[in-house]
PDB file of N, CA and C in Angstrom:
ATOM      1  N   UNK A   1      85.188 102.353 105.228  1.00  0.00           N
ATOM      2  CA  UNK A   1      86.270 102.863 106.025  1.00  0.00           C
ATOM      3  C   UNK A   1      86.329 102.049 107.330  1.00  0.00           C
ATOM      4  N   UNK A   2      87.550 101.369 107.450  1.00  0.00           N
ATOM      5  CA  UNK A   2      87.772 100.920 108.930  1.00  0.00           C
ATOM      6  C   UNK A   2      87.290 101.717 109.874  1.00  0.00           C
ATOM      7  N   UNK A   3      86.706 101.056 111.085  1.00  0.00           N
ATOM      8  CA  UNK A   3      87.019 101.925 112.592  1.00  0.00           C
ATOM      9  C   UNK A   3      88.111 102.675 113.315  1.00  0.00           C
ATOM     10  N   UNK A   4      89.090 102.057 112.608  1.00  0.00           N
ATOM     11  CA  UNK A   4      90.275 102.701 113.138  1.00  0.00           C
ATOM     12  C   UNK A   4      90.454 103.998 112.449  1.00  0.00           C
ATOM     13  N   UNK A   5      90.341 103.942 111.193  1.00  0.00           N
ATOM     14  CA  UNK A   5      90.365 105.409 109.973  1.00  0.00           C
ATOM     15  C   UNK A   5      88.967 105.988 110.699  1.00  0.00           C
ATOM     16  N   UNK A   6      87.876 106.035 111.159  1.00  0.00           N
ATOM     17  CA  UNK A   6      87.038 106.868 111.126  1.00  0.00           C
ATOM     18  C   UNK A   6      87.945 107.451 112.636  1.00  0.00           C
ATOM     19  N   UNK A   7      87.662 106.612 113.638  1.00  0.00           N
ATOM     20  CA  UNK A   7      88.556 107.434 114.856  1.00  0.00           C
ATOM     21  C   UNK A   7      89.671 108.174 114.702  1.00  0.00           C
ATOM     22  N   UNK A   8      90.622 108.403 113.860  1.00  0.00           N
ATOM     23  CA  UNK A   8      91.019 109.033 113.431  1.00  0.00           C
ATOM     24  C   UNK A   8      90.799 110.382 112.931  1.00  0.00           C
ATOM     25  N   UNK A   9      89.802 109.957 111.581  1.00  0.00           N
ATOM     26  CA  UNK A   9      89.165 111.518 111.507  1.00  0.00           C
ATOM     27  C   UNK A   9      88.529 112.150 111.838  1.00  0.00           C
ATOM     28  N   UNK A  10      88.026 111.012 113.386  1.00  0.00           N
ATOM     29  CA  UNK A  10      87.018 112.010 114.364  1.00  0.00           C
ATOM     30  C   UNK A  10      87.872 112.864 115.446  1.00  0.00           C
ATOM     31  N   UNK A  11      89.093 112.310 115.466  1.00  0.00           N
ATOM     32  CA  UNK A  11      90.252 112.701 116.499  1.00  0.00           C
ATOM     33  C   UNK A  11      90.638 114.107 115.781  1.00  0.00           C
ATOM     34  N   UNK A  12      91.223 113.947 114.310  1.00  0.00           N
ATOM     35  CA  UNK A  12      91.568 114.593 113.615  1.00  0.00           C
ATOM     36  C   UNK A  12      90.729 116.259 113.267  1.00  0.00           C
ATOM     37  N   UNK A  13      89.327 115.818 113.214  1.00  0.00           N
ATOM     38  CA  UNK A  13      88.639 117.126 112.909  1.00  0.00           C
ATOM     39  C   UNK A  13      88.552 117.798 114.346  1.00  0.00           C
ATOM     40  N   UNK A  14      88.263 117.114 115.939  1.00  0.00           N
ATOM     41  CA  UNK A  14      87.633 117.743 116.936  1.00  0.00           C
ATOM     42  C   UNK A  14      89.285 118.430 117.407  1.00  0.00           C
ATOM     43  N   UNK A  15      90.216 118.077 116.899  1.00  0.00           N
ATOM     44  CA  UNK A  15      91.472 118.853 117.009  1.00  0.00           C
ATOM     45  C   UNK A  15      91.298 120.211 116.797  1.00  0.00           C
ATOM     46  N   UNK A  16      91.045 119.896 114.814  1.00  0.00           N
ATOM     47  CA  UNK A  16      91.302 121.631 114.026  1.00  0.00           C
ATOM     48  C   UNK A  16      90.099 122.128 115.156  1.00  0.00           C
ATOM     49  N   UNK A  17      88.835 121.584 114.940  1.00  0.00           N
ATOM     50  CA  UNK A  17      87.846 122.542 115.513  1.00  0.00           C
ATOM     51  C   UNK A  17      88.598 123.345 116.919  1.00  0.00           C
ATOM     52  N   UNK A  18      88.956 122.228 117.824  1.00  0.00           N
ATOM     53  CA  UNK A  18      89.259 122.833 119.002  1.00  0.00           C
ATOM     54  C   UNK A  18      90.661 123.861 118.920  1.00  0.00           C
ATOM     55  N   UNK A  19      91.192 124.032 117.980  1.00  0.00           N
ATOM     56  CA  UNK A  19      92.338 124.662 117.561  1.00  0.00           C
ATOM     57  C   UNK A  19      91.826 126.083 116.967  1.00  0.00           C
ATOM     58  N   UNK A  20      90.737 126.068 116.356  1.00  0.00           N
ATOM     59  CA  UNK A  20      89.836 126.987 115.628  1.00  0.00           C
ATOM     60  C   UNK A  20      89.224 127.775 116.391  1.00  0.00           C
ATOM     61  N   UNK A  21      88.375 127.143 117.824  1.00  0.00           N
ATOM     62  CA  UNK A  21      87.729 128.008 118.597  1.00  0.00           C
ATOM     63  C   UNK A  21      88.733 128.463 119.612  1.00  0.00           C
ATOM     64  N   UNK A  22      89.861 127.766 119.696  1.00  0.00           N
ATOM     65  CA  UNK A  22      90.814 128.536 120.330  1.00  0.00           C
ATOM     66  C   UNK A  22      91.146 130.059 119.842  1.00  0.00           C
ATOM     67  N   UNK A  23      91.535 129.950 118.930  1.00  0.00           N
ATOM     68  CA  UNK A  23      92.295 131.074 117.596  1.00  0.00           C
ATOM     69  C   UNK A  23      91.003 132.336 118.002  1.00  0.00           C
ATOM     70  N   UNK A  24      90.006 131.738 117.724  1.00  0.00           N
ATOM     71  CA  UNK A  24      89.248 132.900 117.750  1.00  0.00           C
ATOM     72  C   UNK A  24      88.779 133.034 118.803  1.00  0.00           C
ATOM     73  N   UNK A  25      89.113 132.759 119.350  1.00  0.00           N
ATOM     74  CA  UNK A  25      88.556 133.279 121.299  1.00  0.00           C
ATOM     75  C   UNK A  25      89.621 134.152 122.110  1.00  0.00           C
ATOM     76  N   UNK A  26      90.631 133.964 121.593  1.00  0.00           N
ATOM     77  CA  UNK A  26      92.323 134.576 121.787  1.00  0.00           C
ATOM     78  C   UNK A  26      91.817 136.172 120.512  1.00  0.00           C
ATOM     79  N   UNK A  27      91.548 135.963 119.893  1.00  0.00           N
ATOM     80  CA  UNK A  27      92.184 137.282 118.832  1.00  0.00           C
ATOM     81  C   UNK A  27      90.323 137.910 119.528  1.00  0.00           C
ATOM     82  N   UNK A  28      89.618 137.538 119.825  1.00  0.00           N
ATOM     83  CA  UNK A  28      87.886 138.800 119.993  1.00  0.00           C
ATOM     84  C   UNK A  28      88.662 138.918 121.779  1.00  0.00           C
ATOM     85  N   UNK A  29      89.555 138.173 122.338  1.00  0.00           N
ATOM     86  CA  UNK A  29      89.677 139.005 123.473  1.00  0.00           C
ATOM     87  C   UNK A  29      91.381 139.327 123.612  1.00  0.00           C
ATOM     88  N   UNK A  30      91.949 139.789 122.118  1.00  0.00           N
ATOM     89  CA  UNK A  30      93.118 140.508 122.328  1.00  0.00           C
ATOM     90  C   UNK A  30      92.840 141.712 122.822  1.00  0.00           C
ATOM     91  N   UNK A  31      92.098 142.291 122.175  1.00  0.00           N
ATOM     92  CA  UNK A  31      91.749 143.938 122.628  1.00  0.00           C
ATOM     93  C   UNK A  31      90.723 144.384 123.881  1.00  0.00           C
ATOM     94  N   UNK A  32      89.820 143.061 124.078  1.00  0.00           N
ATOM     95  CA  UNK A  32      89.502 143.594 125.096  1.00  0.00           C
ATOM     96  C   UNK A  32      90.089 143.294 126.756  1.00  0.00           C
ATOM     97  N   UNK A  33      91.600 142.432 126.724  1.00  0.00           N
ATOM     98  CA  UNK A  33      92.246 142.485 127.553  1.00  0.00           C
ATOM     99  C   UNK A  33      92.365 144.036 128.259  1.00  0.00           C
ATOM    100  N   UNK A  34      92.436 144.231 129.577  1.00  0.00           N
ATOM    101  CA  UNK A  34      92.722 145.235 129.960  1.00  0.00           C
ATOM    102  C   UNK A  34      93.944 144.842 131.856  1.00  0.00           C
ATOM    103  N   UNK A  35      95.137 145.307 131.273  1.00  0.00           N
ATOM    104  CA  UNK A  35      95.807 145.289 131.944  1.00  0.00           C
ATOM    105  C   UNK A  35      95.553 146.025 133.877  1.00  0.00           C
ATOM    106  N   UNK A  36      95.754 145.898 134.714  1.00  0.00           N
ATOM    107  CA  UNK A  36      95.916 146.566 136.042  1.00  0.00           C
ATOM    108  C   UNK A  36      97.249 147.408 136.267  1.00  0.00           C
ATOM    109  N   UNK A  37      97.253 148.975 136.537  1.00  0.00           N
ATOM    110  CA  UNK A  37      98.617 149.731 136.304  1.00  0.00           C
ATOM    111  C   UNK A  37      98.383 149.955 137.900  1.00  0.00           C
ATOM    112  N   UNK A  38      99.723 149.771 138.475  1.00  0.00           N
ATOM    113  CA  UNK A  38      99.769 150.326 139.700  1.00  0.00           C
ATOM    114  C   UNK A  38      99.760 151.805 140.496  1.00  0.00           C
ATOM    115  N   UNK A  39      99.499 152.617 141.990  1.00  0.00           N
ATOM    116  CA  UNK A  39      99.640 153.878 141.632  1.00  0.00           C
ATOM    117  C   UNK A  39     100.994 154.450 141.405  1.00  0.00           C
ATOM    118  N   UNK A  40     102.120 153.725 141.542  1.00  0.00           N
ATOM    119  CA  UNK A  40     103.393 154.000 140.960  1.00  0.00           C
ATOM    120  C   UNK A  40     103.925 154.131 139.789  1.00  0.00           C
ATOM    121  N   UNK A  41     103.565 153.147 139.098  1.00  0.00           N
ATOM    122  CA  UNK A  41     102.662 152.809 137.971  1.00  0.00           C
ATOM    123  C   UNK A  41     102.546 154.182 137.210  1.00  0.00           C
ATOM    124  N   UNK A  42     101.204 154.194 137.254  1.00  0.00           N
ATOM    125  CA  UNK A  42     100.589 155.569 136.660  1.00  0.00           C
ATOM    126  C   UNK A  42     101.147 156.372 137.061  1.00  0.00           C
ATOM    127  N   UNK A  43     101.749 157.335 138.087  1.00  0.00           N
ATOM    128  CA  UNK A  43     102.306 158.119 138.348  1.00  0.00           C
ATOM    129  C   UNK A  43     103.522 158.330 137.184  1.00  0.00           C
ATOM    130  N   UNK A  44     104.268 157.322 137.120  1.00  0.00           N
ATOM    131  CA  UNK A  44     105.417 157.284 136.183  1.00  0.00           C
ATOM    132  C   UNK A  44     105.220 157.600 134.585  1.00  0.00           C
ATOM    133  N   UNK A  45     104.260 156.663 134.791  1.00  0.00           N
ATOM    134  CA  UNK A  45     104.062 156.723 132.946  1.00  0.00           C
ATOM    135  C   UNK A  45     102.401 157.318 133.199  1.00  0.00           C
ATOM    136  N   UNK A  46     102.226 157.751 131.731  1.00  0.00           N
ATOM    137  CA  UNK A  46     100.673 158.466 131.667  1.00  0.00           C
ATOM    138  C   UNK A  46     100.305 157.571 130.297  1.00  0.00           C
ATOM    139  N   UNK A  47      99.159 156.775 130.754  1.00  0.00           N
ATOM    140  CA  UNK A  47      98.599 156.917 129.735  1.00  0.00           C
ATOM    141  C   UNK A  47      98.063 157.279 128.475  1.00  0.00           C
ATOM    142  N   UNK A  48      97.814 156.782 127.332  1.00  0.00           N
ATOM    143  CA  UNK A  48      97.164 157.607 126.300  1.00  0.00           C
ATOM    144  C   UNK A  48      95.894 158.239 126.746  1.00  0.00           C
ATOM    145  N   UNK A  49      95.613 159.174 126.585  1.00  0.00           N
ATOM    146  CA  UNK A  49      94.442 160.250 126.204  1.00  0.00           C
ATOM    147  C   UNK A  49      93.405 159.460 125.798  1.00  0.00           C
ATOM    148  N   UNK A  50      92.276 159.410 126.853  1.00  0.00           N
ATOM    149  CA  UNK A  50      90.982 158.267 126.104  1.00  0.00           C
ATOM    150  C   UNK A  50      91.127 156.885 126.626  1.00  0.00           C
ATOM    151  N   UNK A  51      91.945 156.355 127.126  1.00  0.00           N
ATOM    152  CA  UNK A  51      92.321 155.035 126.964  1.00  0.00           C
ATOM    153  C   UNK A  51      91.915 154.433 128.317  1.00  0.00           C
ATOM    154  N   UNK A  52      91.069 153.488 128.439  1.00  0.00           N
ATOM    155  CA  UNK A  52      90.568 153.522 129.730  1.00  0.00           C
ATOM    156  C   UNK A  52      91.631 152.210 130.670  1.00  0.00           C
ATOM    157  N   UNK A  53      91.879 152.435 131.956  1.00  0.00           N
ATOM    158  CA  UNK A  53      93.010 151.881 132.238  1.00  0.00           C
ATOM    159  C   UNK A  53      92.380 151.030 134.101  1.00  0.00           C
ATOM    160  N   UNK A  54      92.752 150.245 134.676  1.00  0.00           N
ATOM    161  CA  UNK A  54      92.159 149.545 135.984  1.00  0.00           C
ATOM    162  C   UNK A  54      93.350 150.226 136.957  1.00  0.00           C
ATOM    163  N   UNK A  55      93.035 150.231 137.848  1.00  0.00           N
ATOM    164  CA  UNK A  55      94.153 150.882 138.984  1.00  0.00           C
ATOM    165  C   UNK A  55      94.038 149.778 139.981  1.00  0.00           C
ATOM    166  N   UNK A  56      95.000 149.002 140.079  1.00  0.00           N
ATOM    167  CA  UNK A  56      95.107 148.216 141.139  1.00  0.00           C
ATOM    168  C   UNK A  56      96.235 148.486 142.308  1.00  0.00           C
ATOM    169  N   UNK A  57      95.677 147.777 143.916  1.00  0.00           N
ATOM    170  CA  UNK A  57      96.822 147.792 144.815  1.00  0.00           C
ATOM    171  C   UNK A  57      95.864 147.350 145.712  1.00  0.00           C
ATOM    172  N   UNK A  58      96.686 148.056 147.096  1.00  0.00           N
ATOM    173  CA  UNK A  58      95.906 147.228 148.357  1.00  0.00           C
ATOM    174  C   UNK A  58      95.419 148.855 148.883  1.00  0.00           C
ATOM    175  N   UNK A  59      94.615 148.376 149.583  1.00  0.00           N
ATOM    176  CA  UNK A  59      93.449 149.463 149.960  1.00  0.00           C
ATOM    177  C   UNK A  59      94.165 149.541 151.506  1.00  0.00           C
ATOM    178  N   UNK A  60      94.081 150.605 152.081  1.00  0.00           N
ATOM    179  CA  UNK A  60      94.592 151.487 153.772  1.00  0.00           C
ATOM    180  C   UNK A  60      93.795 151.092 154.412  1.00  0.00           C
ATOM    181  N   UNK A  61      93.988 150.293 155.492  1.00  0.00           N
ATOM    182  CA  UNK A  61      93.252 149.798 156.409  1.00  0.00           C
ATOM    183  C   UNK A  61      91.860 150.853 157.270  1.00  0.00           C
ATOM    184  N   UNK A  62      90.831 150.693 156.993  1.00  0.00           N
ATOM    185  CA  UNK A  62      90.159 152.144 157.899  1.00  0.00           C
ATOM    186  C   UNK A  62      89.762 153.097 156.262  1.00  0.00           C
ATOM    187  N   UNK A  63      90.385 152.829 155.527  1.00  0.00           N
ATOM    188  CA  UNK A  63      89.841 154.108 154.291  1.00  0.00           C
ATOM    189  C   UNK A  63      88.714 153.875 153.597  1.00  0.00           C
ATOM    190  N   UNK A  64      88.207 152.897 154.000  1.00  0.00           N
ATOM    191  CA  UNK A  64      86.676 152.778 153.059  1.00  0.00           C
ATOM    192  C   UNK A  64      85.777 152.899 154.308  1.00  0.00           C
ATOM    193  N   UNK A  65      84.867 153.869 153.615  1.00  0.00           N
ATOM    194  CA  UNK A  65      84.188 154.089 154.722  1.00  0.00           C
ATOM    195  C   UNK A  65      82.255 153.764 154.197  1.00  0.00           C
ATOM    196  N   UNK A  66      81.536 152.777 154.125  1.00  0.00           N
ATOM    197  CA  UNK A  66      80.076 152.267 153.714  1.00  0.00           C
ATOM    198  C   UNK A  66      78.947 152.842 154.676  1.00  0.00           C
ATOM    199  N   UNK A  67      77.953 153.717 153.576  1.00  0.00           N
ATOM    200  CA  UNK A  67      77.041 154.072 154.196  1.00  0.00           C
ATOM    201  C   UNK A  67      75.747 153.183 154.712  1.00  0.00           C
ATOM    202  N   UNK A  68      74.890 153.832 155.483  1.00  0.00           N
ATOM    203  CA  UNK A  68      73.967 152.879 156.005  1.00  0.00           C
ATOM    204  C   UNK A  68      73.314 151.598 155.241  1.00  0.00           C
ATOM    205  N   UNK A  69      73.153 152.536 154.019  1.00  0.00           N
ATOM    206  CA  UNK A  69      72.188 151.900 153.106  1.00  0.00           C
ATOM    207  C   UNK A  69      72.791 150.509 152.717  1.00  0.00           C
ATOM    208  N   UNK A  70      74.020 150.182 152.635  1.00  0.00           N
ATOM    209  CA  UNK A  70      74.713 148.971 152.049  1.00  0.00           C
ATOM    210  C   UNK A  70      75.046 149.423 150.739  1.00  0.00           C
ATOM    211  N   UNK A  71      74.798 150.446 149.935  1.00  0.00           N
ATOM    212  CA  UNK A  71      75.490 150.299 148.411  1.00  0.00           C
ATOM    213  C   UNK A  71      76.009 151.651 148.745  1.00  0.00           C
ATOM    214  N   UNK A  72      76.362 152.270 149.011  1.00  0.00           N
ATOM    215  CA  UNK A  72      77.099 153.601 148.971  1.00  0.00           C
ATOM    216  C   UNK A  72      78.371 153.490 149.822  1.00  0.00           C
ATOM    217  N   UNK A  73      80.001 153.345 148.829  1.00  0.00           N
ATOM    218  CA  UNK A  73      80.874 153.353 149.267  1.00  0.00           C
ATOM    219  C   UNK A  73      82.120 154.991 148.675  1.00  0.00           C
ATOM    220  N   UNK A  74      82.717 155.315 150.082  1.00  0.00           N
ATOM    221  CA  UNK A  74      83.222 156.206 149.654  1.00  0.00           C
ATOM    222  C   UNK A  74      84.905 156.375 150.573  1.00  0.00           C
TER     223      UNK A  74
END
């Protein structure tokens, strides 16, 4: 086999492969995507029952308040 035909089917296979570990890196993190619902958001619509969901926005200036220790936030 020429050099030119092997570069080829070295081009050719590290494609599918890289096409392959794509495919399956996309479909093991379809489901564990988890969207951010706003509190307007949630307010509006309700979730399914069970379904665990992220609450995002911007936090009130002054509302977090950290205890001495460094890990206790409330």
């Amino acid at each position: 086999m020429k050099p030119k035909h092997q570069r080829l089917a070295l081009t050719l296979t590290a494609l599918v492969a890289l096409i392959g570990a794509a495919l399956l890196a996309a479909s093991a993190l379809r489901e564990e995507a988890s969207y951010f619902y706003t509190p307007t958001t949630l307010a509006e619509t309700k979730p399914p029952a069970g379904k665990a969901v992220r609450l995002g926005g911007m936090v009130q200036a002054g509302s977090v308040k950290r205890a001495a220790d460094g890990l206790s936030v409330a």
